[in-house]
N, C-alpha and C. Protein backbone atom coordinates (compact mmCIF):
# COMPACT_ATOMS: atom_id res chain seq x y z
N UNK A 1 -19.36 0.75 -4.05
CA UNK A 1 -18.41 0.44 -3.00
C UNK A 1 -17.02 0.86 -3.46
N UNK A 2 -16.32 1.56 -2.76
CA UNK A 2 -14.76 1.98 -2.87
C UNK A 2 -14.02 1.15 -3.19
N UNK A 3 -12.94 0.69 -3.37
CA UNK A 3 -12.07 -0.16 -3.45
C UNK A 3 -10.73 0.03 -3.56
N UNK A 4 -10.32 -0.05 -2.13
CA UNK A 4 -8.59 0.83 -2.78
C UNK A 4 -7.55 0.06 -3.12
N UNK A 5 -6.80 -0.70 -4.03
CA UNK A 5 -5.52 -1.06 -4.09
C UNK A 5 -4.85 -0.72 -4.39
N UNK A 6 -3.80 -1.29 -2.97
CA UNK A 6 -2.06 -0.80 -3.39
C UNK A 6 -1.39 -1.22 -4.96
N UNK A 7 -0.84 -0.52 -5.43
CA UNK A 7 0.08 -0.94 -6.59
C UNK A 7 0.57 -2.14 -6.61
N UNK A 8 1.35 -2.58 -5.71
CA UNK A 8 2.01 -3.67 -5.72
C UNK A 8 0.96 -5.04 -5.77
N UNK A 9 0.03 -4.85 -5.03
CA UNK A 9 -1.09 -5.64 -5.18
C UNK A 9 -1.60 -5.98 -6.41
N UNK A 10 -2.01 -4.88 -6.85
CA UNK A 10 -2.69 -4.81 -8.49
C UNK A 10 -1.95 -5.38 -9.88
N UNK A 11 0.10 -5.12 -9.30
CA UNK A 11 0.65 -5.54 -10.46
C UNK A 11 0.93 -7.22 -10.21
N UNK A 12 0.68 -7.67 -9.16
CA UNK A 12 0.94 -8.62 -8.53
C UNK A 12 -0.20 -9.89 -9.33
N UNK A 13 -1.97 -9.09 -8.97
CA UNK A 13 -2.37 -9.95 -9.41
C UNK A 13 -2.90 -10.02 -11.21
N UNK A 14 -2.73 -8.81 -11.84
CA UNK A 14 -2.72 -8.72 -13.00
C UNK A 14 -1.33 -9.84 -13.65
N UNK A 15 -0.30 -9.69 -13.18
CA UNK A 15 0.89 -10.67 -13.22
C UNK A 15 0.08 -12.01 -13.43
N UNK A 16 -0.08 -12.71 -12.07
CA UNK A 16 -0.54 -14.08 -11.38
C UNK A 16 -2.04 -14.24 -12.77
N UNK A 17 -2.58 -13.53 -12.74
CA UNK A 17 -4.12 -13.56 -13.67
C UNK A 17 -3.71 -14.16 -15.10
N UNK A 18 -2.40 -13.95 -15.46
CA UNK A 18 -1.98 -14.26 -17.62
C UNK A 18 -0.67 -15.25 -16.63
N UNK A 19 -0.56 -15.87 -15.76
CA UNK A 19 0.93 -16.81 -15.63
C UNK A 19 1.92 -16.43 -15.63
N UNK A 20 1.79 -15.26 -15.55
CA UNK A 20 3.78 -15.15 -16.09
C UNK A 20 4.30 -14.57 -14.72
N UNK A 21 5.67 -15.14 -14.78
CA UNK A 21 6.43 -14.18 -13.42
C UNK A 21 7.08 -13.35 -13.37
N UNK A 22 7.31 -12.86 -12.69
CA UNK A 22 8.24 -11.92 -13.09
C UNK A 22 9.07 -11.35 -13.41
N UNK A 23 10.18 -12.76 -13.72
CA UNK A 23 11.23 -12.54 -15.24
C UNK A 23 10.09 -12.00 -16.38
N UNK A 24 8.89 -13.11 -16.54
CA UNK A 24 8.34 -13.32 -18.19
C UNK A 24 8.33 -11.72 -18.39
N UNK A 25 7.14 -11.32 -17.03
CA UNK A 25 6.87 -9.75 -17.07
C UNK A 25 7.73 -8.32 -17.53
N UNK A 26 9.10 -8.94 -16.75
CA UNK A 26 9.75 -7.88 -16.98
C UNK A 26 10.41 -7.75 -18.38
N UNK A 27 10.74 -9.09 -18.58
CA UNK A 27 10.91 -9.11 -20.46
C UNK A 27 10.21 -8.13 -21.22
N UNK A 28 8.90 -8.86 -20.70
CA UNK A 28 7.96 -7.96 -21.67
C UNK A 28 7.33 -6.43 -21.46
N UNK A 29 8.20 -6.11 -20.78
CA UNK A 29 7.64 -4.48 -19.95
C UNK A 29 9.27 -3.47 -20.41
N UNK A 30 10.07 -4.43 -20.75
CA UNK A 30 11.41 -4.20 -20.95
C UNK A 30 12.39 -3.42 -19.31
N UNK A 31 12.04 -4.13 -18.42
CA UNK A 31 12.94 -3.89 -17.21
C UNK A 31 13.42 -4.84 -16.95
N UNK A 32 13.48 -5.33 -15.57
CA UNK A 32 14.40 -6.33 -14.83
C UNK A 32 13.56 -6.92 -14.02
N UNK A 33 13.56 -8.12 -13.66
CA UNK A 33 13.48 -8.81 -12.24
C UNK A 33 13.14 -8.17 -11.20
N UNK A 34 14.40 -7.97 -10.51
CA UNK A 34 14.03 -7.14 -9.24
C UNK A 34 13.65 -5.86 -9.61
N UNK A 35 12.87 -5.53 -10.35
CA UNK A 35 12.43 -4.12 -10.31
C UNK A 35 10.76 -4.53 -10.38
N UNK A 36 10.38 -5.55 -10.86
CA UNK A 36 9.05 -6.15 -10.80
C UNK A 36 9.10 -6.74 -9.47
N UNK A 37 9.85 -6.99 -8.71
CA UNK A 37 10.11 -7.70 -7.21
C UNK A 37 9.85 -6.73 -6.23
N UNK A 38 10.71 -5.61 -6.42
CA UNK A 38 10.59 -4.54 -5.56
C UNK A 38 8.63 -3.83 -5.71
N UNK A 39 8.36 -3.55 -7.08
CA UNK A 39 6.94 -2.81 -7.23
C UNK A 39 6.06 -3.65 -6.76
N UNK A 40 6.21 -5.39 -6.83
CA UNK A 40 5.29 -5.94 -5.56
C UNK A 40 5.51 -5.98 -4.29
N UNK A 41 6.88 -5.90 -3.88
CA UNK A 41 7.37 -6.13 -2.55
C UNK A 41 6.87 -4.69 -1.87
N UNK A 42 6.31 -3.31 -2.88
CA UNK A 42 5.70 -2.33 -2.01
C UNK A 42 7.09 -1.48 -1.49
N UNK A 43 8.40 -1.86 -2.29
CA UNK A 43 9.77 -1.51 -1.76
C UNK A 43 9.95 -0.27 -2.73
N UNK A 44 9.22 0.04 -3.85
CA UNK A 44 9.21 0.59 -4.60
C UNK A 44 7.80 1.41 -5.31
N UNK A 45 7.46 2.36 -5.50
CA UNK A 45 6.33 3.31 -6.01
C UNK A 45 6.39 3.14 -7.26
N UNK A 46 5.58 2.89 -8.23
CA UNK A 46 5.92 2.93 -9.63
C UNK A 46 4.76 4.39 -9.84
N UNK A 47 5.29 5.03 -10.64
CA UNK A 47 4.34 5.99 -11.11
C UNK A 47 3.48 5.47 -11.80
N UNK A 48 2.09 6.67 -11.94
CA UNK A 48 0.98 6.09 -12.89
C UNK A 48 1.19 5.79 -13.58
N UNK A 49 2.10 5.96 -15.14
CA UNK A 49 2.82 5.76 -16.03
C UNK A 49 3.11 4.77 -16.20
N UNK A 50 4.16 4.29 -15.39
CA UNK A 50 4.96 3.22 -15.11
C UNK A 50 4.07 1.77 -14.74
N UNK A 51 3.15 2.34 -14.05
CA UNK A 51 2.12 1.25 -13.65
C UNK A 51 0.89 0.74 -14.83
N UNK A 52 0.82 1.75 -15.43
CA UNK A 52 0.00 1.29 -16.46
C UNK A 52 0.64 0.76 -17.75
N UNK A 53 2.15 0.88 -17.61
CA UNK A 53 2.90 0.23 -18.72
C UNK A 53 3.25 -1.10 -18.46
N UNK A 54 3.34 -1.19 -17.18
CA UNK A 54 3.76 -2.98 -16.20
C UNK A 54 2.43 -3.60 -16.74
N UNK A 55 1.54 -3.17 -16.12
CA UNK A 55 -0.24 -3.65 -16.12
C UNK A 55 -0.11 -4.36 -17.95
N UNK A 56 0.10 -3.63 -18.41
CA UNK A 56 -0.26 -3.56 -19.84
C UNK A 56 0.31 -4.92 -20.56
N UNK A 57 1.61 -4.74 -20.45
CA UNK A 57 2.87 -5.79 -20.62
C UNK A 57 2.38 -7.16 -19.88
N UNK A 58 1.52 -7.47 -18.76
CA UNK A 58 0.47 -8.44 -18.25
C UNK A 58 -0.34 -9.25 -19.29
N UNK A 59 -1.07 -7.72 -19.51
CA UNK A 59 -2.03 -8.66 -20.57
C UNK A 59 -3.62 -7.76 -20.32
N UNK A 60 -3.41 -6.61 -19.45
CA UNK A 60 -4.95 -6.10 -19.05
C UNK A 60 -4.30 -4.32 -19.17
N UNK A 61 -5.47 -3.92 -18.99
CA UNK A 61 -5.56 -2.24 -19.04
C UNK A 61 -5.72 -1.74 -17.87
N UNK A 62 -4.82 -0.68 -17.24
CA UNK A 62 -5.21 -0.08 -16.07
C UNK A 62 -6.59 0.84 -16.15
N UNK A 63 -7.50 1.00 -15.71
CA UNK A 63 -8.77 1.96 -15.74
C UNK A 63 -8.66 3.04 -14.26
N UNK A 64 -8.69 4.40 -14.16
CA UNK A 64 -8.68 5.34 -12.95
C UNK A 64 -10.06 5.52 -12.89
N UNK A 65 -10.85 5.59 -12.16
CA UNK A 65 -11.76 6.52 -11.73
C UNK A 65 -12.46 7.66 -10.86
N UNK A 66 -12.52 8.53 -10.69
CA UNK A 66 -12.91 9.69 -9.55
C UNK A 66 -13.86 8.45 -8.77
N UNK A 67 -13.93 8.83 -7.41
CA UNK A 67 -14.54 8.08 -7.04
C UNK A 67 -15.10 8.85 -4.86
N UNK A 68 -16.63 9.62 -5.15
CA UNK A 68 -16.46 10.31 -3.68
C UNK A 68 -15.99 9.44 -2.56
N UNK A 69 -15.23 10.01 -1.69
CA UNK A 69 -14.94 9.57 -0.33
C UNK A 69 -16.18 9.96 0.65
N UNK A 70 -16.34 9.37 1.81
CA UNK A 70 -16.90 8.98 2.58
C UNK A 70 -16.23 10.39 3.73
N UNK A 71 -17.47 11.08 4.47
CA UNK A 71 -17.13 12.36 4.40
C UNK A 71 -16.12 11.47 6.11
N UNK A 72 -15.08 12.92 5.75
CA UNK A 72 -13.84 12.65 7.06
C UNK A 72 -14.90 13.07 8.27
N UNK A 73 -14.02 12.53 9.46
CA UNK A 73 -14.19 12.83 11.00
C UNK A 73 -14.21 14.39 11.16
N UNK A 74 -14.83 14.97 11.65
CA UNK A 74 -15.11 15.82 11.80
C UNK A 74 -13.87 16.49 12.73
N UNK A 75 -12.51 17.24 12.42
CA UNK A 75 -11.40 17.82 13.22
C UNK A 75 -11.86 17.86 14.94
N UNK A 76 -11.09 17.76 15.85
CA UNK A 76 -11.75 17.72 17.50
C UNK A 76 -11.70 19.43 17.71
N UNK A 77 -12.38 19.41 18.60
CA UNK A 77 -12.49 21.04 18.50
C UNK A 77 -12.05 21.35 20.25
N UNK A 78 -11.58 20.54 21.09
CA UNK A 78 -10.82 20.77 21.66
C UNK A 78 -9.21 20.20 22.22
N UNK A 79 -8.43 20.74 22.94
CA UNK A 79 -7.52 19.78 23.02
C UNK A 79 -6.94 18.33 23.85
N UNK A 80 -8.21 18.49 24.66
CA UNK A 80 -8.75 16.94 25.11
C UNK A 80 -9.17 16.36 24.37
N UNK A 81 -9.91 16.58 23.74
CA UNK A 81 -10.75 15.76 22.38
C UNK A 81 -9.66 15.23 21.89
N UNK A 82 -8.60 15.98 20.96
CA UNK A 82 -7.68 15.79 20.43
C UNK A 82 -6.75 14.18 21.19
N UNK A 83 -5.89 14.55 22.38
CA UNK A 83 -5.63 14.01 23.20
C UNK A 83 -6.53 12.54 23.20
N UNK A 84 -7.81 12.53 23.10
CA UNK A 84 -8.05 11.34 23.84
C UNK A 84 -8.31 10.86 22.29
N UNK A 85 -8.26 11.26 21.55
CA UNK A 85 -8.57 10.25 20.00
C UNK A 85 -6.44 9.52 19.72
N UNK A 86 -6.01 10.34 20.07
CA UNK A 86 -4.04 10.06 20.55
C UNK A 86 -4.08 8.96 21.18
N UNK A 87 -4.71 8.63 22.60
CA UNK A 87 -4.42 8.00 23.10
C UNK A 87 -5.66 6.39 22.99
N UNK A 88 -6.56 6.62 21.89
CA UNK A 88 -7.41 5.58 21.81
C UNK A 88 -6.91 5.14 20.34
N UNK A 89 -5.83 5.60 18.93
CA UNK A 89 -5.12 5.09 18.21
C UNK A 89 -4.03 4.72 18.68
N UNK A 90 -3.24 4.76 20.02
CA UNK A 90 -1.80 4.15 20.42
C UNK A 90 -2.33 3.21 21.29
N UNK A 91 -3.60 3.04 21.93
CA UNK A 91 -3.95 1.80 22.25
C UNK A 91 -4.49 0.72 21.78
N UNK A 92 -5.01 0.88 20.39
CA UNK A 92 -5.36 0.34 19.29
C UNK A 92 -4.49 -0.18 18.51
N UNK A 93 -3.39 0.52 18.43
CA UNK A 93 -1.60 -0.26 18.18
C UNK A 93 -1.33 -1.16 18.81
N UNK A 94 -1.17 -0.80 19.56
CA UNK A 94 -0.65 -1.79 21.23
C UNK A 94 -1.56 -2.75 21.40
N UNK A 95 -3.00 -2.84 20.89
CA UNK A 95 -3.92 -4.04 20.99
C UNK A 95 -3.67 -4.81 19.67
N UNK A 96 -3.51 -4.53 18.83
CA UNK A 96 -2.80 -5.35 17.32
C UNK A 96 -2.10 -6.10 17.41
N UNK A 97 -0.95 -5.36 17.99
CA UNK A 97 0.18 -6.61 17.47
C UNK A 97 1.31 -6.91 16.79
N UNK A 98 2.00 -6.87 16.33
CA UNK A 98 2.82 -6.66 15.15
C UNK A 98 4.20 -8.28 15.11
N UNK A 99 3.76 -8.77 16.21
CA UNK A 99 4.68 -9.93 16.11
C UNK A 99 6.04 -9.73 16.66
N UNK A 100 7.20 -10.35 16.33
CA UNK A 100 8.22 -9.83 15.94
C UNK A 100 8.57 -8.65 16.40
N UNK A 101 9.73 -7.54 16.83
CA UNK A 101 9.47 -6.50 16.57
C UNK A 101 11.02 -6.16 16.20
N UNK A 102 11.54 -5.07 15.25
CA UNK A 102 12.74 -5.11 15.45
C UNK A 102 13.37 -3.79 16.82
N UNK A 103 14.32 -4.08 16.91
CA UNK A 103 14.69 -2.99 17.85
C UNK A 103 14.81 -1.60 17.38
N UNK A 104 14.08 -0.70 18.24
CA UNK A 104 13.89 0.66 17.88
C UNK A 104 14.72 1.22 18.16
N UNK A 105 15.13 2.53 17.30
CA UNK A 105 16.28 3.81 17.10
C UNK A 105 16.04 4.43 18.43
N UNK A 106 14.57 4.41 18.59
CA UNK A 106 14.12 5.86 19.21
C UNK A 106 13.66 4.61 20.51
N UNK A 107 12.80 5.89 21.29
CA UNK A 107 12.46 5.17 22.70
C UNK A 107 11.03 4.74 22.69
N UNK A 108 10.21 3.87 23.07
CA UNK A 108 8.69 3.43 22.29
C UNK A 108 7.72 4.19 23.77
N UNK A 109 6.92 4.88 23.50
CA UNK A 109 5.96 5.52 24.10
C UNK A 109 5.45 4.49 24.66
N UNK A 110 5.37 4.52 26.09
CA UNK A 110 4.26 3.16 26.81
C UNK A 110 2.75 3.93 26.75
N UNK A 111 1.88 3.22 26.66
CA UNK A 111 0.22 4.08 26.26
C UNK A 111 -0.47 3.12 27.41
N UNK A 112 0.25 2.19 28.52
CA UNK A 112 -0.64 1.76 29.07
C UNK A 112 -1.07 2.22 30.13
C-alpha cells in the first residue's frame, strides 16, 4: 500500500513520537522555533536534506523508497471529454466546502 506524507506531517509526528517541542527540536537540529513552526505549519518546504537532518535531531531516521504508482487516467481524447471531467472537478469543489472563505482577488467561476 502507498503511503504519502506531507513533510510537515512526518516532522510533526516524529517530533510528538520522542516529546519534545519545538523549541527542544530546534535546539537540537541547531535552528529556531519558528522555523520548526513554519516546516509543520506546511508554510515552509524543507529540502530532503534538511528534512532528514530535523527527523534525525527527533530521535528516528528518515528512510525513501521507489515505490510504483497506480497507472494515471488515461488523457481525454476529445475536447468534450476534456470539458466534462472540468466541469465534474469544479463541481466536486463546490460540493466540499471549504467553510469560511476569504475574499477573492479574482472573480469565482459559478459551475452551477
Amino acid at each position: 500500500m502507498l503511503v504519502i506524507v506531507e513533510p510537515a506531517e512526518l516532522l510533526r509526528t516524529a517530533r510528538q513520537r520522542h516529546g519534545l517541542t519545538q523549541a527542544a527540536l530546534a535546539a537540537r537540529a541547531g535552528t529556531s522555533q519558528p522555523v520548526i513552526s513554519a516546516y509543520e505549519h506546511g508554510l515552509r518546504d524543507p529540502t530532503t536534506r534538511t528534512l532528514r537532518r530535523l527527523v534525525s535531531a527527533a530521535g528516528d531516521r528518515l528512510e525513501l523508497h521507489l515505490a510504483s504508482l497506480p497507472p494515471d487516467i488515461p488523457p481525454p481524447s476529445r475536447p468534450e471529454e476534456h470539458a466534462g471531467r472540468l466541469v465534474d472537478v469544479l463541481l466536486l469543489a463546490d460540493a466540499i466546502g471549504h467553510g469560511e472563505r476569504a475574499a477573492l482577488a479574482y472573480p469565482r467561476i459559478d459551475s452551477s
